[in-house]
Protein backbone atom coordinates (compact mmCIF):
# COMPACT_ATOMS: atom_id res chain seq x y z
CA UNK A 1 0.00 0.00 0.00
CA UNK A 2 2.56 2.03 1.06
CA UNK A 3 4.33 1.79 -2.54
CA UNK A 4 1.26 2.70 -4.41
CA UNK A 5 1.08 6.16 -2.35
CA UNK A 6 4.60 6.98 -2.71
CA UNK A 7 4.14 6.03 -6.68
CA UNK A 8 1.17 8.09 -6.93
CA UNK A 9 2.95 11.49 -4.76
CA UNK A 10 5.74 10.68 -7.28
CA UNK A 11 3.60 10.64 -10.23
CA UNK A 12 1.79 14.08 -9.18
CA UNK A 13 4.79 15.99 -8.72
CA UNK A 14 6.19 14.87 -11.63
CA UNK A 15 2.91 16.28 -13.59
CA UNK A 16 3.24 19.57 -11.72
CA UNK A 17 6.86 19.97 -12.51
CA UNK A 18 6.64 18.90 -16.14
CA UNK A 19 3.61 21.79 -16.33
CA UNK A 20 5.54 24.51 -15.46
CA UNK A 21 8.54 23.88 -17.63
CA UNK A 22 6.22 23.19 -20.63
CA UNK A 23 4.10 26.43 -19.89
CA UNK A 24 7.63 28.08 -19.86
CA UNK A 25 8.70 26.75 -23.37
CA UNK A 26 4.60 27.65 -24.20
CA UNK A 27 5.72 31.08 -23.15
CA UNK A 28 8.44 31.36 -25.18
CA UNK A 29 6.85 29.97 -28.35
CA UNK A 30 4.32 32.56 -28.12
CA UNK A 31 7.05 35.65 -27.67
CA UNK A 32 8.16 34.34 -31.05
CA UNK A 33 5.14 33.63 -32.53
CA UNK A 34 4.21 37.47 -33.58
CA UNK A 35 7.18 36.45 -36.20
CA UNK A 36 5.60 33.18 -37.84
CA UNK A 37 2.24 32.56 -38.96
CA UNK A 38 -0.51 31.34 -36.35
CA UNK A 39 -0.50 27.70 -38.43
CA UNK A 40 3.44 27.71 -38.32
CA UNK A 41 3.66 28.69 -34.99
CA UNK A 42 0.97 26.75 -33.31
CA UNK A 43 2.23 23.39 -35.22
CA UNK A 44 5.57 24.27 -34.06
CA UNK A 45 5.05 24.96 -30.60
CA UNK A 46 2.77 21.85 -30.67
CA UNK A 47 6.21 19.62 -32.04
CA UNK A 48 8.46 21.79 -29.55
CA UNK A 49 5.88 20.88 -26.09
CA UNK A 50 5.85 16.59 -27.38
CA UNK A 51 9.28 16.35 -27.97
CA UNK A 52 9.96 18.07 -24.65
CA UNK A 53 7.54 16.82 -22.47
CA UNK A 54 8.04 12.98 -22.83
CA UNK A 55 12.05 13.19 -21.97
CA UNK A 56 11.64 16.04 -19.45
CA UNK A 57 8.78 13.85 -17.67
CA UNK A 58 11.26 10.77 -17.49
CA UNK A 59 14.33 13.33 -15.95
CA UNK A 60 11.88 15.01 -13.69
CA UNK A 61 10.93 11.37 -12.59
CA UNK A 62 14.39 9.85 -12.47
CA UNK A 63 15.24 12.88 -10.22
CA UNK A 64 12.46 12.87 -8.22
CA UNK A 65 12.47 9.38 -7.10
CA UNK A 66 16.06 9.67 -6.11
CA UNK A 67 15.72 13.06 -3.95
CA UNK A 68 12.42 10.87 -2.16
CA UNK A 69 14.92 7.86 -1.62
CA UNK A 70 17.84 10.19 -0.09
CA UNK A 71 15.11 11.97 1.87
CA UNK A 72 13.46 8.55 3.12
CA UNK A 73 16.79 7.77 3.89
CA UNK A 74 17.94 10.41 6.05
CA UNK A 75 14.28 10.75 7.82
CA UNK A 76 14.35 7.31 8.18
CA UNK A 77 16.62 6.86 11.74
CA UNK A 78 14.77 10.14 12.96
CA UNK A 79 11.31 9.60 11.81
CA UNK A 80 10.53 6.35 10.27
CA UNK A 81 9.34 5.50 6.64
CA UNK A 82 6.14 6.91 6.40
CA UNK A 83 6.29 10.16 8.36
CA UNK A 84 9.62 10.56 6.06
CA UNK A 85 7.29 10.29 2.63
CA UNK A 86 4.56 12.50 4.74
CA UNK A 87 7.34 15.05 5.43
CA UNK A 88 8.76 15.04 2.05
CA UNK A 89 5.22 15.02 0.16
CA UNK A 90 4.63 18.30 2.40
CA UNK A 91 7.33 20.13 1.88
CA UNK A 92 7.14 19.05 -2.28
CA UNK A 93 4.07 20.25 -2.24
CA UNK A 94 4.41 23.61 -0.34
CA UNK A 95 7.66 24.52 -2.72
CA UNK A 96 5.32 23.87 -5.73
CA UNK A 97 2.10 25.69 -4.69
CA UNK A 98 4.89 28.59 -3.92
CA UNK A 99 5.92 28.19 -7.60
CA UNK A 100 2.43 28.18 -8.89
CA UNK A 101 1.41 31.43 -6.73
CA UNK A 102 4.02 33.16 -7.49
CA UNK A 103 3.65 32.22 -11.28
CA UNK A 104 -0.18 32.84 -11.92
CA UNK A 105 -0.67 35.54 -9.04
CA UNK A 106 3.10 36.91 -8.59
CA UNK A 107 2.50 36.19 -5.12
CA UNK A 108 4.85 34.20 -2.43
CA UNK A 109 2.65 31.85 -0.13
CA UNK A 110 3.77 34.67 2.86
CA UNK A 111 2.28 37.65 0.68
CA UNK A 112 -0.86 35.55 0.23
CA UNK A 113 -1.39 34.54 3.37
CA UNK A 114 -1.08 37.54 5.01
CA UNK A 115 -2.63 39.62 1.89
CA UNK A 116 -6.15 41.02 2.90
């Protein structure tokens, strides 16, 4: 059981990550899309996300797995196993909702929090 969580934590932060740098690549196909043609550009951009997004997903998940095992390992004499995947789930997610708050609202989770 155990596995299947830490697959699917794995598997959702992999998504998220793989997002944002294919929204950054989106970003910079439309900056130099003005130049081309809308069917140009958009079949471009189209080739540019695939052909990124596949090999960046298996990086992202290569590297991902490894920081969880490094972290399991050096929570694991202080916390055990599962608090260690809890601990490092939290604090994945917290650095990524800070990326995604600061990207769509250019706000840091402090600003937001204490924003009225």
């Amino acid at each position: 059981m155990l596995r299947k969580v830490t697959k699917a934590i794995l598997f959702t932060i992999n998504v998220l990550i793989a997002y944002l740098v294919s929204a950054a690549v989106e970003d910079i196909i439309l900056q130099r899309a003005q130049q081309l043609k809308p069917l140009s550009a958009t079949a471009i951009g189209m080739a540019i996300i695939v052909l990124i997004f596949f090999p960046l997903f298996s990086i992202t998940e290569k590297i991902t797995e490894e920081i969880m095992k490094f972290s399991l390992k050096t929570s694991k004499g202080t916390f055990g196993k599962r608090v260690g995947i809890i601990v490092f789930t939290l604090f994945a997610f917290l650095i990524l909702y800070n990326i995604y708050l600061e990207l769509w609202f250019n706000l840091g989770i402090v600003d937001a929090l204490f924003r009225k």
